[in-house]
C-alpha atoms as a PDB file:
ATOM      1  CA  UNK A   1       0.000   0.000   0.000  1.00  0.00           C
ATOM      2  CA  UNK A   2       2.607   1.769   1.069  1.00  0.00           C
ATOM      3  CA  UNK A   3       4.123   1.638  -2.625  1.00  0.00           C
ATOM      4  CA  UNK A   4       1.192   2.864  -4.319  1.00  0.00           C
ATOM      5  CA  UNK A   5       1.099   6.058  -1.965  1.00  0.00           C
ATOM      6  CA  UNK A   6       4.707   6.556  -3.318  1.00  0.00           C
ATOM      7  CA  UNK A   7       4.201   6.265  -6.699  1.00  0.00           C
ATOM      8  CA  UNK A   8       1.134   8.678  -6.820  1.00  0.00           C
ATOM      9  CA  UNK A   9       2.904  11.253  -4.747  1.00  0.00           C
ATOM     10  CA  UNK A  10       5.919  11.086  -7.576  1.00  0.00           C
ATOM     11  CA  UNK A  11       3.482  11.302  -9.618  1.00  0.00           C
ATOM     12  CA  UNK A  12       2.037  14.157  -8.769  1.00  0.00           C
ATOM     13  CA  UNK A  13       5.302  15.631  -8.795  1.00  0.00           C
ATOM     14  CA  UNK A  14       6.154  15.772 -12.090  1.00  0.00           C
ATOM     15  CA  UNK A  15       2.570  16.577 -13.496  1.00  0.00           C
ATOM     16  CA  UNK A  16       3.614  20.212 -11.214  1.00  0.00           C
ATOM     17  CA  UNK A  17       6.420  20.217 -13.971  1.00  0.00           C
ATOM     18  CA  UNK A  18       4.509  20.277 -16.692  1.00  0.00           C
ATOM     19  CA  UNK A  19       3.608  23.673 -18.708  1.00  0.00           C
ATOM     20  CA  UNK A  20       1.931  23.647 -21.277  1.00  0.00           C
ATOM     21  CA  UNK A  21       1.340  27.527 -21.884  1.00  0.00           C
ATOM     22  CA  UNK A  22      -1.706  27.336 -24.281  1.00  0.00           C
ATOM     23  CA  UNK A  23      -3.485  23.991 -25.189  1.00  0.00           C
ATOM     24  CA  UNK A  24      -2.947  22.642 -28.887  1.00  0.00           C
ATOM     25  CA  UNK A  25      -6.459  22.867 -29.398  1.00  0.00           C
ATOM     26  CA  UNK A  26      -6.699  26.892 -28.847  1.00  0.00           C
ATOM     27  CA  UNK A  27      -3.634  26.639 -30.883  1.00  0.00           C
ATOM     28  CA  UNK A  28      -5.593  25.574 -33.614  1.00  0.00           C
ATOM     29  CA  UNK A  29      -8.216  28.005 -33.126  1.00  0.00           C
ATOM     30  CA  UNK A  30      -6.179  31.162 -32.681  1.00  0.00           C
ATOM     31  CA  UNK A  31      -4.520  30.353 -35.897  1.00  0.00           C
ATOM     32  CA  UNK A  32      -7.654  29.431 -37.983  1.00  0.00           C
ATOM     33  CA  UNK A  33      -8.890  33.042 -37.074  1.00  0.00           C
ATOM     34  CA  UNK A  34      -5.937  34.445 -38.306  1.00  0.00           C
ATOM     35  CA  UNK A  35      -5.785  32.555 -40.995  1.00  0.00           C
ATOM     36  CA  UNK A  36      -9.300  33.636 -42.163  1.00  0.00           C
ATOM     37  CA  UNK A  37      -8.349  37.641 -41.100  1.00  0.00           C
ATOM     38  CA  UNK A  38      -5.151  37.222 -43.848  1.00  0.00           C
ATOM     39  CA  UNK A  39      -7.126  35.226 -46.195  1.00  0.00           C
ATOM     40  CA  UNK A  40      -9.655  38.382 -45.937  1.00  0.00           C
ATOM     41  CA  UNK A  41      -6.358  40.498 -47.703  1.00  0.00           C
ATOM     42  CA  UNK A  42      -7.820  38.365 -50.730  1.00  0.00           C
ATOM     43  CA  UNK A  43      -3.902  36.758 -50.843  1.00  0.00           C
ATOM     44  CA  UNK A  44      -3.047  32.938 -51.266  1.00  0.00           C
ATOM     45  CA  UNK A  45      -4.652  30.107 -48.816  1.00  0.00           C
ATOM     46  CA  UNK A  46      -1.454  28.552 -48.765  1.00  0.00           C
ATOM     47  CA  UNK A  47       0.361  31.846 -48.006  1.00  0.00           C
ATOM     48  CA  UNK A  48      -2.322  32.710 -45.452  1.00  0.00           C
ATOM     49  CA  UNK A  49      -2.250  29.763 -43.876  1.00  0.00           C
ATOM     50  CA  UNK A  50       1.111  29.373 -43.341  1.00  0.00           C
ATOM     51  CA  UNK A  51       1.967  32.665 -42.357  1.00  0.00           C
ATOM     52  CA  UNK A  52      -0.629  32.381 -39.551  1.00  0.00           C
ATOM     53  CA  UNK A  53       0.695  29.495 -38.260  1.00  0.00           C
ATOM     54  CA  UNK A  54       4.358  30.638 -38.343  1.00  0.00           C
ATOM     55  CA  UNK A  55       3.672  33.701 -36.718  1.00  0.00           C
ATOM     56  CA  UNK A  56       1.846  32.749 -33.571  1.00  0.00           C
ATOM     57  CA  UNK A  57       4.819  30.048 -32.886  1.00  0.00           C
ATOM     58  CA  UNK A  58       7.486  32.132 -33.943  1.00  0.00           C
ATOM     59  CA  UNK A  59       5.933  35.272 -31.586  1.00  0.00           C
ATOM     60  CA  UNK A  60       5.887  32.250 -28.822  1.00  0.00           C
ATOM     61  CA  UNK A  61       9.389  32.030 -29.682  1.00  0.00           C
ATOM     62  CA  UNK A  62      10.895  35.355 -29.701  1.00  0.00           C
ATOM     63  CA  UNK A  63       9.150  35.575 -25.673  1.00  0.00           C
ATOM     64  CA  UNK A  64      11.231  32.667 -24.876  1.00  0.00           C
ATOM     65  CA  UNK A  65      13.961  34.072 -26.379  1.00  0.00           C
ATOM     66  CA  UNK A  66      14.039  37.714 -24.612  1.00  0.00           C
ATOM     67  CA  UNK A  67      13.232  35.825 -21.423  1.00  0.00           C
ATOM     68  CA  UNK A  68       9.976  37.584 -21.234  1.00  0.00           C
ATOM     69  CA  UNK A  69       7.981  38.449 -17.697  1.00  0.00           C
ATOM     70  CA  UNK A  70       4.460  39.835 -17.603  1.00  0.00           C
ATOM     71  CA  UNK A  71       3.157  42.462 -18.212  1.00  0.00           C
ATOM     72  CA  UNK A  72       4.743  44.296 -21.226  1.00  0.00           C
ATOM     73  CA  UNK A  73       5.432  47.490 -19.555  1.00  0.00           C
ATOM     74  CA  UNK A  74       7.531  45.177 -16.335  1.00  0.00           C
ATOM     75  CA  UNK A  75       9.575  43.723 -19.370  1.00  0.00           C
ATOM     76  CA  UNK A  76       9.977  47.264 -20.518  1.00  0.00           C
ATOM     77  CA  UNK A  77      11.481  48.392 -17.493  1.00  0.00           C
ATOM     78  CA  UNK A  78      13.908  45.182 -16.839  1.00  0.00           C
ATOM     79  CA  UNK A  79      14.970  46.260 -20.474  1.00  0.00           C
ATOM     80  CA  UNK A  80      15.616  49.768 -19.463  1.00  0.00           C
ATOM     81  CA  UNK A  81      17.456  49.024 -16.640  1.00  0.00           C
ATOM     82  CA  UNK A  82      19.423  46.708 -18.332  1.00  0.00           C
ATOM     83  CA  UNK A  83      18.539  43.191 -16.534  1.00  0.00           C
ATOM     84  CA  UNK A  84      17.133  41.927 -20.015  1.00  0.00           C
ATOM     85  CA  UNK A  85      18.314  42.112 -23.956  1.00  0.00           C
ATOM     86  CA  UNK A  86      15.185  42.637 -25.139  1.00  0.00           C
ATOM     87  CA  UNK A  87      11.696  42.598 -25.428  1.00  0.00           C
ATOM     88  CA  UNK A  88      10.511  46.312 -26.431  1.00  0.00           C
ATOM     89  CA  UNK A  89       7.639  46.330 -28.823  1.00  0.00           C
ATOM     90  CA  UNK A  90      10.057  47.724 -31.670  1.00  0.00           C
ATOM     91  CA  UNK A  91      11.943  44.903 -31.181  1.00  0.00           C
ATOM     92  CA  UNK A  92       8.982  42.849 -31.732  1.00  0.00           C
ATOM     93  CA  UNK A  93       8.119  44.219 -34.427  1.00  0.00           C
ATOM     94  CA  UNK A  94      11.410  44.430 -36.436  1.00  0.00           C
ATOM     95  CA  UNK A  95      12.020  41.028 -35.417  1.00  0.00           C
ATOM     96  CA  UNK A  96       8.704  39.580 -36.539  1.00  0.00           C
ATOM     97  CA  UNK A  97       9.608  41.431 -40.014  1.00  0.00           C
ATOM     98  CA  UNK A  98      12.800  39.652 -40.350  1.00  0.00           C
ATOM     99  CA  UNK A  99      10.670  36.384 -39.887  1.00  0.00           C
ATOM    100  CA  UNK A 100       8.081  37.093 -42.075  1.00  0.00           C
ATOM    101  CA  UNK A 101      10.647  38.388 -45.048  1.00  0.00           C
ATOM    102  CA  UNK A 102      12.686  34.960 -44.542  1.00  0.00           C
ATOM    103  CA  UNK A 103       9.424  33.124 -45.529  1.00  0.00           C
ATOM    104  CA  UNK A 104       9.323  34.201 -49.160  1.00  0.00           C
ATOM    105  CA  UNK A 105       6.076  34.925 -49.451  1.00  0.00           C
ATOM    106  CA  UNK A 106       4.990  36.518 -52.968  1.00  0.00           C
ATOM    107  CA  UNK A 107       1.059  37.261 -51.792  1.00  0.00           C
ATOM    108  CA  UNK A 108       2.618  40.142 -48.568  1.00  0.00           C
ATOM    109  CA  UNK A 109       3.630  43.507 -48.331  1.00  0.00           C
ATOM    110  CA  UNK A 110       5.043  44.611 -44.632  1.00  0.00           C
ATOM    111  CA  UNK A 111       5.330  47.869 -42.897  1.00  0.00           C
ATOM    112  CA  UNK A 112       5.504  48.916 -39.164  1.00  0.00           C
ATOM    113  CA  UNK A 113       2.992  50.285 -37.657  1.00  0.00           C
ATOM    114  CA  UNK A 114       2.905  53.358 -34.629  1.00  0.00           C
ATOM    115  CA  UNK A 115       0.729  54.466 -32.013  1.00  0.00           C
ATOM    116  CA  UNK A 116       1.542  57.159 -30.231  1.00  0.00           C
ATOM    117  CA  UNK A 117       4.476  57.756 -31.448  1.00  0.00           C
ATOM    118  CA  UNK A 118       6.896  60.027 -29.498  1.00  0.00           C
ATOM    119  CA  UNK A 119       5.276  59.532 -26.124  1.00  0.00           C
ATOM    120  CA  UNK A 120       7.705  57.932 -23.898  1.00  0.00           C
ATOM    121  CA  UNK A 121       5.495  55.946 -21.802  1.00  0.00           C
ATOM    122  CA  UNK A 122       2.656  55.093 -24.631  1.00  0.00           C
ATOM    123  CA  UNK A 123       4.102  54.571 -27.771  1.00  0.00           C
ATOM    124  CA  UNK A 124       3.930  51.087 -29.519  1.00  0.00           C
ATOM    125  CA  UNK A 125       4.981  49.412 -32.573  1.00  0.00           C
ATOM    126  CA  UNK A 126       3.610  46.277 -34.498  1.00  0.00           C
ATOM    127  CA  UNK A 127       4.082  44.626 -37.593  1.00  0.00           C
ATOM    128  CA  UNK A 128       1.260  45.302 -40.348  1.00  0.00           C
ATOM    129  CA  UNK A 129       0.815  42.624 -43.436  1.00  0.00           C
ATOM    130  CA  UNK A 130      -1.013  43.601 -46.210  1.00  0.00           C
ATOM    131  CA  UNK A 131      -1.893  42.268 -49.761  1.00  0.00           C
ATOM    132  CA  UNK A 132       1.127  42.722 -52.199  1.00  0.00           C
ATOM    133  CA  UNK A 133       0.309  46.478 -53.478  1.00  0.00           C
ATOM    134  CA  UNK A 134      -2.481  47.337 -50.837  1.00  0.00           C
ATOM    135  CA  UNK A 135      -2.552  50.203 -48.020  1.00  0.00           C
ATOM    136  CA  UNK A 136      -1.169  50.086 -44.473  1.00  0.00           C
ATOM    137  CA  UNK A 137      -4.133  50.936 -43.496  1.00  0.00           C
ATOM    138  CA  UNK A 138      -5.687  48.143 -44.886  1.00  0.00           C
ATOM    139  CA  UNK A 139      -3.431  45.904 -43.172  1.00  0.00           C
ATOM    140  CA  UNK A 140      -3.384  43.258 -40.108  1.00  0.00           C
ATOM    141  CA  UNK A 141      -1.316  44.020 -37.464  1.00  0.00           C
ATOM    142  CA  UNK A 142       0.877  41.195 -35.589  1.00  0.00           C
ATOM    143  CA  UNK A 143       1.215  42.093 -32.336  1.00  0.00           C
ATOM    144  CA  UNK A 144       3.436  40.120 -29.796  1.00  0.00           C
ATOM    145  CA  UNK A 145       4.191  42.221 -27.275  1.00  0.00           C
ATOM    146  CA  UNK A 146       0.852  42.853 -26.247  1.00  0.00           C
ATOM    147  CA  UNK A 147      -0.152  40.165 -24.500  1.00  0.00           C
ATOM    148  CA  UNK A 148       3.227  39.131 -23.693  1.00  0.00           C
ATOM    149  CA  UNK A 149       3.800  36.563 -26.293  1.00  0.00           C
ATOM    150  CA  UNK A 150       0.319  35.363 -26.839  1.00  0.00           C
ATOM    151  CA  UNK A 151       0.111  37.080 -30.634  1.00  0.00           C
ATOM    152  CA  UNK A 152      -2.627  39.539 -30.624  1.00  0.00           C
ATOM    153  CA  UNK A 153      -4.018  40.421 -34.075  1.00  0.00           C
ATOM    154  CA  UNK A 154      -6.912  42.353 -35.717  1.00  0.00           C
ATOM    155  CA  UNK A 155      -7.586  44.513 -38.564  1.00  0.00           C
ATOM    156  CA  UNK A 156      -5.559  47.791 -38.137  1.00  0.00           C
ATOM    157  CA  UNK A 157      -8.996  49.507 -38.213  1.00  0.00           C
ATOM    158  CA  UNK A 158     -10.545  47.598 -35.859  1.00  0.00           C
ATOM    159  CA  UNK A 159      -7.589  47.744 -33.159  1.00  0.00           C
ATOM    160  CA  UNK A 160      -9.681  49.614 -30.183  1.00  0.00           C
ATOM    161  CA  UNK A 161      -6.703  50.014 -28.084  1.00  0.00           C
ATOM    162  CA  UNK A 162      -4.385  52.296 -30.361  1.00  0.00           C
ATOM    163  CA  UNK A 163      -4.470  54.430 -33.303  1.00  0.00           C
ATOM    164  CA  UNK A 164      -1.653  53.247 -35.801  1.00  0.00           C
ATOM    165  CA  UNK A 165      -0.071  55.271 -38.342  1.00  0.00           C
ATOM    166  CA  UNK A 166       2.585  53.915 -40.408  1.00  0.00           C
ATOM    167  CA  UNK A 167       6.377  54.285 -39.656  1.00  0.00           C
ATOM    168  CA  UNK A 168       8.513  54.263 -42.863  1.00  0.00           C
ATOM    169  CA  UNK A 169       7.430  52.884 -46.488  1.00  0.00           C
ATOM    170  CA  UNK A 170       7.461  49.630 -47.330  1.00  0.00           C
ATOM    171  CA  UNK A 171       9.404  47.292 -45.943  1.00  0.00           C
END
């Protein structure tokens, strides 16, 4: 009897060491929805789908990579103070660009978006994908700093949080 206590206290021990930060199945989910917002650029399924998979892993990965904390603006400061790399929305942002350019696509345009831009303590910077040829402001923004690696996306008009104007041309 004794055993069996063991073993299901040991047990229980390692399932504590277990994290699995978002389930496979919202996985799935989150990435059909974006998958239908860049399919509604009118670009290729393939393209769409693809990129919308890539990007919510690879904005999973870049939070691993800058050792990221919660919230956003705590990861700001550890940046500023020098106790991280990175993690800065602009750093987000160019870094998601770099991703999304080594994919080849042929159906994207990119250009970074900014919100409140010159305000210290407010200003924020995303990623926008559009249709080859179309407007920024037509575009989906890829946001990963947001929601502190969980990528948040919408329709650049329908973002309710910011007001995005574009930084630069083309990318």
């Amino acid at each position: 009897m004794k055993q069996y206590i063991y073993l299901i206290l040991v047990l229980l021990l390692f399932q504590g060491c277990t994290n699995t930060p978002m389930l496979p199945k919202q996985d799935d989910i989150k990435t059909k929805k974006l998958e239908s917002l860049i399919e509604s650029l009118h670009v290729d399924k393939k393209e769409a789908k693809d990129l919308a998979k890539k990007a919510i892993i690879h904005s999973k990965y870049l939070a691993k990579e800058y050792n990221l904390v919660k919230p956003p603006l705590f990861q700001n400061f550890l940046v500023n103070i020098g106790l991280r790399k990175k993690g800065l929305c602009w750093q987000f942002a160019y870094d998601m660009l770099s991703f999304a350019k080594a994919q080849n696509y042929k159906s994207f345009d990119y250009y970074i978006g900014g919100a409140n831009i010159g305000d210290y303590w407010s200003e924020h910077n995303v990623l926008v994908v559009t249709c080859r040829g179309c407007s920024f402001k037509d575009g989906i923004l890829l946001d990963p700093w947001r929601n502190s690696g969980d990528l948040y996306f919408d329709k650049l008009k329908d973002d309710k949080k910011y007001s995005w104007k574009q930084r630069g041309g083309l990318r």
